[in-house]
C-alpha atoms as a PDB file:
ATOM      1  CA  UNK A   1     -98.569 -45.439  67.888  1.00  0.00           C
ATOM      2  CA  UNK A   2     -95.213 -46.562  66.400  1.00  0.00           C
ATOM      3  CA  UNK A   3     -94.385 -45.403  63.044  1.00  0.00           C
ATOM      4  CA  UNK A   4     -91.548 -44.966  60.688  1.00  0.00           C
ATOM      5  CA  UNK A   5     -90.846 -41.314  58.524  1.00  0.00           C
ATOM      6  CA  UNK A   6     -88.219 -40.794  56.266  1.00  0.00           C
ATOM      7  CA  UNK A   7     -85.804 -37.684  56.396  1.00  0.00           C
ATOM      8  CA  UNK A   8     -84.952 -35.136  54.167  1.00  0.00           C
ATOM      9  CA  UNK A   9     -81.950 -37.204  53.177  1.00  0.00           C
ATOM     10  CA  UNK A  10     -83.271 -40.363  52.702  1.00  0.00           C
ATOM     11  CA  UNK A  11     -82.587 -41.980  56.284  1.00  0.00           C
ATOM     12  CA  UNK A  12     -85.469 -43.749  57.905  1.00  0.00           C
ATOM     13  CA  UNK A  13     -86.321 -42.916  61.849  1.00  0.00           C
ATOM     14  CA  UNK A  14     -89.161 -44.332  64.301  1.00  0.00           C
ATOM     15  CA  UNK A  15     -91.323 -42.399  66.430  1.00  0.00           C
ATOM     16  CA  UNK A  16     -94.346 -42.621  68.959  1.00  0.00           C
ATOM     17  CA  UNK A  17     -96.585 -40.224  68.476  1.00  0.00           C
ATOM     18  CA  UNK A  18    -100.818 -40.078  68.891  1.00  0.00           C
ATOM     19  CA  UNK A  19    -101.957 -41.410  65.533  1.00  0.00           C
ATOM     20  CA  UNK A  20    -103.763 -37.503  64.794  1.00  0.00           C
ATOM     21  CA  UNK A  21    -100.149 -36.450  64.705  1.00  0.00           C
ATOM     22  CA  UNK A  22     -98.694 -38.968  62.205  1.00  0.00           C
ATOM     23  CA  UNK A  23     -99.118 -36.395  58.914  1.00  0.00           C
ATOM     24  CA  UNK A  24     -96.971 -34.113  60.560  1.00  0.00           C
ATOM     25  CA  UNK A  25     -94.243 -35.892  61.892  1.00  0.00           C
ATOM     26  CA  UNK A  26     -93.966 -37.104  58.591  1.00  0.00           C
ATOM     27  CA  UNK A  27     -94.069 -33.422  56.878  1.00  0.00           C
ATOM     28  CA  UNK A  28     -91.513 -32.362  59.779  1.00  0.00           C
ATOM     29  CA  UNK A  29     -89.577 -35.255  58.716  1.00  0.00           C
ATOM     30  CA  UNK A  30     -89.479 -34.271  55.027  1.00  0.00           C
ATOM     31  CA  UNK A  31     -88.130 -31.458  56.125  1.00  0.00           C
ATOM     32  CA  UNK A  32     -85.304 -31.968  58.292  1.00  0.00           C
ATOM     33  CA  UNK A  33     -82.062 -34.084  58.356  1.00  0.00           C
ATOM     34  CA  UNK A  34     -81.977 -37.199  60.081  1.00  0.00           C
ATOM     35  CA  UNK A  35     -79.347 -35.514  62.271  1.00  0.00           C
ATOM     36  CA  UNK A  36     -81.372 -32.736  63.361  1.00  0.00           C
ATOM     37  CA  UNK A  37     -84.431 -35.053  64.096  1.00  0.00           C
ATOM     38  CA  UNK A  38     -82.266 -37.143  66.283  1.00  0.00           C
ATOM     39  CA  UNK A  39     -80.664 -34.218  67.988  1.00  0.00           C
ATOM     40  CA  UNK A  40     -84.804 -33.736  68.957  1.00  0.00           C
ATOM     41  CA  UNK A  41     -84.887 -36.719  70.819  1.00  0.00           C
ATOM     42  CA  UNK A  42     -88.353 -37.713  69.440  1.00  0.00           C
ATOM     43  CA  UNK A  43     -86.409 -39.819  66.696  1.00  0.00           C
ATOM     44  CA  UNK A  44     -84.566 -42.810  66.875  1.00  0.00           C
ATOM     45  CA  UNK A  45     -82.798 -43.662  62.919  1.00  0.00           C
ATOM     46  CA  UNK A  46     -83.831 -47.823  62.117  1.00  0.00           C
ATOM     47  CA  UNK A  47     -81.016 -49.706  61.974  1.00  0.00           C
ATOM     48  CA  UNK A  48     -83.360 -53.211  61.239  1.00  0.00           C
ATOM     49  CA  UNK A  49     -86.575 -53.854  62.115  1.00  0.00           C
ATOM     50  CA  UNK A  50     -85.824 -55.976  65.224  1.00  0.00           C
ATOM     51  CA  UNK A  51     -85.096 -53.027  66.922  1.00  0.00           C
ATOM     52  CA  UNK A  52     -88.623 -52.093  66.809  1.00  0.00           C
ATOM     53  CA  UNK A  53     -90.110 -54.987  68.079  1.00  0.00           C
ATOM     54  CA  UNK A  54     -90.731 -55.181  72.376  1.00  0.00           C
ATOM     55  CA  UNK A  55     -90.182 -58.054  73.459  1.00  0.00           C
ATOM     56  CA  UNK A  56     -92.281 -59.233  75.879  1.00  0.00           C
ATOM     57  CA  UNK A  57     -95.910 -57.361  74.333  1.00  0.00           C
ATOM     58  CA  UNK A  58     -97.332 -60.750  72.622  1.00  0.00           C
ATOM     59  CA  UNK A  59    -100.909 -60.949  72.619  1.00  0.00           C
ATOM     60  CA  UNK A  60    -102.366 -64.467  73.657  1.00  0.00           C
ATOM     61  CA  UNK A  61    -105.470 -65.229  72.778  1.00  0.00           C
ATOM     62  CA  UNK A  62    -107.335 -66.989  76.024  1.00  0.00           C
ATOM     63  CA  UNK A  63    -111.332 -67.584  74.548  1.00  0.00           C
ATOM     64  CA  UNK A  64    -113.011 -70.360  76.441  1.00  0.00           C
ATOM     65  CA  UNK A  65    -112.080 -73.801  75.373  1.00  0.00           C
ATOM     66  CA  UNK A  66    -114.805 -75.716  73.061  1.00  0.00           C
ATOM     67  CA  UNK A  67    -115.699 -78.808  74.801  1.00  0.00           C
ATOM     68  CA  UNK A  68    -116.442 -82.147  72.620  1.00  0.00           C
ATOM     69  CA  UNK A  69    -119.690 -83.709  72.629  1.00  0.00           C
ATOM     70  CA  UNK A  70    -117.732 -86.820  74.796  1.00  0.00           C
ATOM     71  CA  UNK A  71    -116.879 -84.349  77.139  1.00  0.00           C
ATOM     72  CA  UNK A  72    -120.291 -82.750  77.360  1.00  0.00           C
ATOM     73  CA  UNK A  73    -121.761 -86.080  78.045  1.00  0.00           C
ATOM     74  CA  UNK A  74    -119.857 -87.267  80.602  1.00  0.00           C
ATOM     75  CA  UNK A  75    -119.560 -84.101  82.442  1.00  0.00           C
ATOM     76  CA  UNK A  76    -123.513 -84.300  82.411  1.00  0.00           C
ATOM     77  CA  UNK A  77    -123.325 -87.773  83.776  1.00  0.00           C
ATOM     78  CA  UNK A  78    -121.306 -85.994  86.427  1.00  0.00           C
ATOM     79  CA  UNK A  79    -124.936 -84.002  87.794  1.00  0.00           C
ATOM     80  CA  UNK A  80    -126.979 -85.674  89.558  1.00  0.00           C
ATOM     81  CA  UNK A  81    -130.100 -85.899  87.331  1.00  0.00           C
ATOM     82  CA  UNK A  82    -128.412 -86.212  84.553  1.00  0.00           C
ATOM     83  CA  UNK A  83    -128.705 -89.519  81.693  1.00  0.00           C
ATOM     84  CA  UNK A  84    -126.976 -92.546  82.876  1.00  0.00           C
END
């Protein structure tokens, strides 16, 4: 999980942590400077929010496509059996 803390002097930073974790990043956070956070390596200071977004991680939706009643009909005209 992605999430943003603020430092002891006012800087924001994103890290990725387990989301059980996220209280104390943010109390270590509260804490520290943003230089000694970086100097971790966990932290990375936010320059904009583009920079947090991946490019590349969309989600697409792909349910099954709702057929018309047309459709339905001639696609049962298709069977043999089926209504003229």
């Amino acid at each position: 999980m992605i999430h943003i803390v603020t430092s002891k002097d006012g800087v924001q930073l994103v890290t990725e942590s387990d989301e059980r974790t996220v209280p104390f990043d943010r109390a270590l956070a509260a804490r520290s400077t943003a230089a000694d956070l970086v100097a971790q390596g966990d932290f990375q200071i936010v320059r904009s929010l583009d920079d947090l977004l991946i490019p590349g991680e969309e989600f697409i939706w792909e349910a099954p496509r709702i057929a018309s009643p047309a459709e339905r009909r001639a696609a049962f005209r298709l069977i043999q059996g089926g209504k003229p």
